[in-house]
N, C-alpha and C. Protein backbone atom coordinates (compact mmCIF):
# COMPACT_ATOMS: atom_id res chain seq x y z
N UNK A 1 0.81 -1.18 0.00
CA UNK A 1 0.00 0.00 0.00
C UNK A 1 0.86 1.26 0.00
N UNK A 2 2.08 1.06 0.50
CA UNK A 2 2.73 2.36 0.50
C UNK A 2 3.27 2.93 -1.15
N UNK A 3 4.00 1.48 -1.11
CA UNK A 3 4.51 2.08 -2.94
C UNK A 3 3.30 2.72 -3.66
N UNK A 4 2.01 2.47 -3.52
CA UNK A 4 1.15 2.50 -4.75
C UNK A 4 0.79 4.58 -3.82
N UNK A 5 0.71 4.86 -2.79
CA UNK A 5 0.74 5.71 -2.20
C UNK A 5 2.37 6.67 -2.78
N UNK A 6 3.06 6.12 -2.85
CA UNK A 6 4.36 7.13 -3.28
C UNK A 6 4.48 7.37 -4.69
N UNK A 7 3.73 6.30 -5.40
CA UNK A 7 3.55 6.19 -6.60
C UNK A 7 2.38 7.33 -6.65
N UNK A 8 0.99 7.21 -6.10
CA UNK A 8 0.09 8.80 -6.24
C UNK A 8 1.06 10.08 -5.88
N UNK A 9 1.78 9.83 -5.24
CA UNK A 9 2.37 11.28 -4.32
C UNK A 9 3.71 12.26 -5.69
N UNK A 10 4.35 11.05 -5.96
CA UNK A 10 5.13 11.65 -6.79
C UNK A 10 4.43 11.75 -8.83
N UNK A 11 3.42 10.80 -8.89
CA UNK A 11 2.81 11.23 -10.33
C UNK A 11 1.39 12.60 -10.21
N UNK A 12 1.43 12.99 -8.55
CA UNK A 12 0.90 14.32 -8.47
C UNK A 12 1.79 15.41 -8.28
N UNK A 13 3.05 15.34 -7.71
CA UNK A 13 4.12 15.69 -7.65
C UNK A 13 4.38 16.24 -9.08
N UNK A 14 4.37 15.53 -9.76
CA UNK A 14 4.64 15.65 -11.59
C UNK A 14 3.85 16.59 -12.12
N UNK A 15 2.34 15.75 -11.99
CA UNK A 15 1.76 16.69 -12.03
C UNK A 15 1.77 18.47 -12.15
N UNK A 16 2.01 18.28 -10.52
CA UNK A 16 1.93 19.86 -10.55
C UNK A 16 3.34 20.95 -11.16
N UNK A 17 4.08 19.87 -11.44
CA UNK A 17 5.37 20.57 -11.46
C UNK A 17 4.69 20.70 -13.35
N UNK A 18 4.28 20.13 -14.04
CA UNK A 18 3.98 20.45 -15.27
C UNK A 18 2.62 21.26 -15.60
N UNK A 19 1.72 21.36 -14.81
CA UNK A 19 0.94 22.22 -14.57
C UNK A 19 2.25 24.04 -14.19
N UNK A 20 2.78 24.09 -13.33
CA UNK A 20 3.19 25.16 -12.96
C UNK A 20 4.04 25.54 -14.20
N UNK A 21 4.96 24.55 -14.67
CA UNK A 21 5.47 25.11 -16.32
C UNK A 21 4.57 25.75 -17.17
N UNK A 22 3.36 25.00 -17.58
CA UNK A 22 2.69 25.64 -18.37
C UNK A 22 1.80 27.22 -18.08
N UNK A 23 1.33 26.99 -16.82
CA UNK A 23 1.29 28.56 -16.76
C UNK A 23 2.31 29.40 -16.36
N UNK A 24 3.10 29.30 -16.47
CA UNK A 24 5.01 30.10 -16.77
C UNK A 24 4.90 30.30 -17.71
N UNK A 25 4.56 29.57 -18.35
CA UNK A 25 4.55 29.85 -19.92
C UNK A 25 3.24 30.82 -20.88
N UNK A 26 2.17 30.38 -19.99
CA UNK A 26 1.49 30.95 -20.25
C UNK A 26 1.55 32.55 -20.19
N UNK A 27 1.79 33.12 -18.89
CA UNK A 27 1.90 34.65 -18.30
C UNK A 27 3.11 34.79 -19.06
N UNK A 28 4.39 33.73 -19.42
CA UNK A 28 5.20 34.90 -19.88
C UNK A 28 5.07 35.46 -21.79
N UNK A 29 4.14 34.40 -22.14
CA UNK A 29 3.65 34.66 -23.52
C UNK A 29 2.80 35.65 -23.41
N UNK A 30 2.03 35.70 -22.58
CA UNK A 30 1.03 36.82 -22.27
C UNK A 30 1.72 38.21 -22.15
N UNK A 31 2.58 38.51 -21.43
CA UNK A 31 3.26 39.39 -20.77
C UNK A 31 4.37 40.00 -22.47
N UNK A 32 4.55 38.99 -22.88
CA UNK A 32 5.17 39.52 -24.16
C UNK A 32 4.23 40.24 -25.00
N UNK A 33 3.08 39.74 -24.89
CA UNK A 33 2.08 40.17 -25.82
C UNK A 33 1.47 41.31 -25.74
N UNK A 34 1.27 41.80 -24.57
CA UNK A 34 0.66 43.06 -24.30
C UNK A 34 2.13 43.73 -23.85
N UNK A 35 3.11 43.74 -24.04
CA UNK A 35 4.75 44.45 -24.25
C UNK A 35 4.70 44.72 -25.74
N UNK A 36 4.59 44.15 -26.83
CA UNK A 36 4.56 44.60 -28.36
C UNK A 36 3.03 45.02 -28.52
N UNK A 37 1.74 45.25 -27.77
CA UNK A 37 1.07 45.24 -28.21
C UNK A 37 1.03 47.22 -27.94
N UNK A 38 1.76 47.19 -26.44
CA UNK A 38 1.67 47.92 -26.05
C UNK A 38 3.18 49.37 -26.65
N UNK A 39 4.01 48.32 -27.31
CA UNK A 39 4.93 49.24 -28.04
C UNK A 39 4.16 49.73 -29.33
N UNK A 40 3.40 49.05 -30.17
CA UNK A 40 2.83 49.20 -31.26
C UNK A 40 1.94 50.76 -31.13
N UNK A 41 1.07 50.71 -29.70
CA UNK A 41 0.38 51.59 -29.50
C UNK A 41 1.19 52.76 -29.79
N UNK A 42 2.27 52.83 -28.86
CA UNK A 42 3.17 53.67 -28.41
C UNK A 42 3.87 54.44 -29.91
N UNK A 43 3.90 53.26 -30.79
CA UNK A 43 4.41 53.92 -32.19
C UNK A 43 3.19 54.47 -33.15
N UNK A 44 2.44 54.23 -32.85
CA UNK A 44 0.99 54.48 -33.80
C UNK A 44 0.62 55.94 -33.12
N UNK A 45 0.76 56.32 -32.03
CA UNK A 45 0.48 57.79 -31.01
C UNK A 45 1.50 58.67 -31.78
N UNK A 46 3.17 57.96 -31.74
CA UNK A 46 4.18 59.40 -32.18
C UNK A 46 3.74 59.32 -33.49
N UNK A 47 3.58 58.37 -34.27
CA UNK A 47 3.23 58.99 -35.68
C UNK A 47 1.85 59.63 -35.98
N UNK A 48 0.90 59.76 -35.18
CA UNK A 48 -0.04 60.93 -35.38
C UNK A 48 0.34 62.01 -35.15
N UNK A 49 1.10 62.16 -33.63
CA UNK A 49 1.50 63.03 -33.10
C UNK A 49 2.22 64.12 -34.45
N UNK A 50 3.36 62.97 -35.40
CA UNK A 50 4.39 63.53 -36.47
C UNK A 50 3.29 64.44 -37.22
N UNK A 51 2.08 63.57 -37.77
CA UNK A 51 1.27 63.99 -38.54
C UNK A 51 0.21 65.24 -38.38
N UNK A 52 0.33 65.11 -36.89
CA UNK A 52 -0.50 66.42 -36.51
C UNK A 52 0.16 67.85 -36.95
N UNK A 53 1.58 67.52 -36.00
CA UNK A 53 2.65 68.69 -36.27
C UNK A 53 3.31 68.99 -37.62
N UNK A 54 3.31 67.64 -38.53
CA UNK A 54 2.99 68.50 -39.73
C UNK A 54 2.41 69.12 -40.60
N UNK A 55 1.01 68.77 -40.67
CA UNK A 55 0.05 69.22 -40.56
C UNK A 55 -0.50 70.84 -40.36
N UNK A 56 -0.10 71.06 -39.19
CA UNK A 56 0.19 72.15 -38.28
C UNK A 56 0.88 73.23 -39.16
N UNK A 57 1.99 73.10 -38.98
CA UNK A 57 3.04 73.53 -39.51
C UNK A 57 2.80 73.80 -41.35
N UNK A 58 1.90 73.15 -42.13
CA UNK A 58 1.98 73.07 -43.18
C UNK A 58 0.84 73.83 -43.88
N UNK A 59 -0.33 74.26 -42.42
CA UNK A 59 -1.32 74.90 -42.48
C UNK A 59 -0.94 76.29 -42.93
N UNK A 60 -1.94 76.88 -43.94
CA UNK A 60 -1.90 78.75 -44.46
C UNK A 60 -2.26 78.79 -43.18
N UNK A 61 -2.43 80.68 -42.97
CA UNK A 61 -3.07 81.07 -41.69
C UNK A 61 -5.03 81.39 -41.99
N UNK A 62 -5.08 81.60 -42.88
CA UNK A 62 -6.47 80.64 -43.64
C UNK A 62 -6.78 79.54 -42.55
N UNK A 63 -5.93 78.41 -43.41
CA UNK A 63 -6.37 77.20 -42.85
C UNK A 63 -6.39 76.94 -41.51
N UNK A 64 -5.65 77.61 -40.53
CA UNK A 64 -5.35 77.05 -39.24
C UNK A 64 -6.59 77.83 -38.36
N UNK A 65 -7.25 78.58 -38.90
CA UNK A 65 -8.56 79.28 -38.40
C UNK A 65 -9.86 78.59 -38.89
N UNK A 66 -10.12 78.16 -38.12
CA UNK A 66 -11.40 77.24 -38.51
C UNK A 66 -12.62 78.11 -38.34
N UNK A 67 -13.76 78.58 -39.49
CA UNK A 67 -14.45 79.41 -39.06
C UNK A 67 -15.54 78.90 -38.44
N UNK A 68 -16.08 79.64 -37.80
CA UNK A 68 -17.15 79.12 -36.84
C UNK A 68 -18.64 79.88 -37.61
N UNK A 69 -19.48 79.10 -37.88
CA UNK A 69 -20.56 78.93 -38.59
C UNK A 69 -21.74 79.34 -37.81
N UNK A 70 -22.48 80.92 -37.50
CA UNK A 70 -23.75 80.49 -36.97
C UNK A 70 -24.69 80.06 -37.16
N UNK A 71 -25.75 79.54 -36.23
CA UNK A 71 -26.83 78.58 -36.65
C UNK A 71 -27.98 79.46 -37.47
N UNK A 72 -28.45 78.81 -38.54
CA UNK A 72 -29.51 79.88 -38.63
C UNK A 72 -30.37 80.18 -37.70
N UNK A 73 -31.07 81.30 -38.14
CA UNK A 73 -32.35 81.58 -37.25
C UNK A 73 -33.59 80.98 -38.13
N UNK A 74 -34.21 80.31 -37.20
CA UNK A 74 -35.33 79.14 -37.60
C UNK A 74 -36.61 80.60 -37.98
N UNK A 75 -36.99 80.04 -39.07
CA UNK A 75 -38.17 80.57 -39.75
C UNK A 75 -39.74 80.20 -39.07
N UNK A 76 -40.44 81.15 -38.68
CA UNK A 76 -41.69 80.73 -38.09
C UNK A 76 -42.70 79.83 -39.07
N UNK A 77 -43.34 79.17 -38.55
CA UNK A 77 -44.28 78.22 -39.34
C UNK A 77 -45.19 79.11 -39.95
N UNK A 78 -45.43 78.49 -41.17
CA UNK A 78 -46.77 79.50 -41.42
C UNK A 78 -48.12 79.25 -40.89
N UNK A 79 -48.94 80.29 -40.87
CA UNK A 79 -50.21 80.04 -40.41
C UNK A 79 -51.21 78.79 -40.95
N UNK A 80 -52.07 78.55 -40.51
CA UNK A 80 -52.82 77.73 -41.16
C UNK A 80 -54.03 78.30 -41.53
């Protein structure tokens, strides 16, 4: 009874030791993933950023004044 007892103890033993690899593996694939996902962001922001400021910069003084449009004044209904 004991062997078949050391025999459960160490093929749970195993067990867990290959369970704990795989989520090692898991978080550190994870952890890579949102690291490039999160550099990608980071490069997609400065190149708007580039695009804003050139943009900017490339604007007449025309263009960089955006005119502001008033609303009409609403027409009364006609009578009936």
């Amino acid at each position: 009874m004991s062997e078949a007892n050391d025999t459960f103890n160490q093929m749970m033993s195993n067990l867990q030791g290959v369970g704990r690899t795989w989520a090692t593996h898991g978080l550190t694939v994870g952890k890579s993933a949102l690291e490039a996902g999160a550099e990608t962001l980071k490069n997609t922001a400065e190149f708007l950023d580039n695009v804003s400021d050139r943009l900017a910069r490339e604007a007449t003084p025309e263009e960089a004044e955006v005119p502001v449009e008033e609303p009409a004044a609403e027409e009364p209904a006609p009578e009936k």
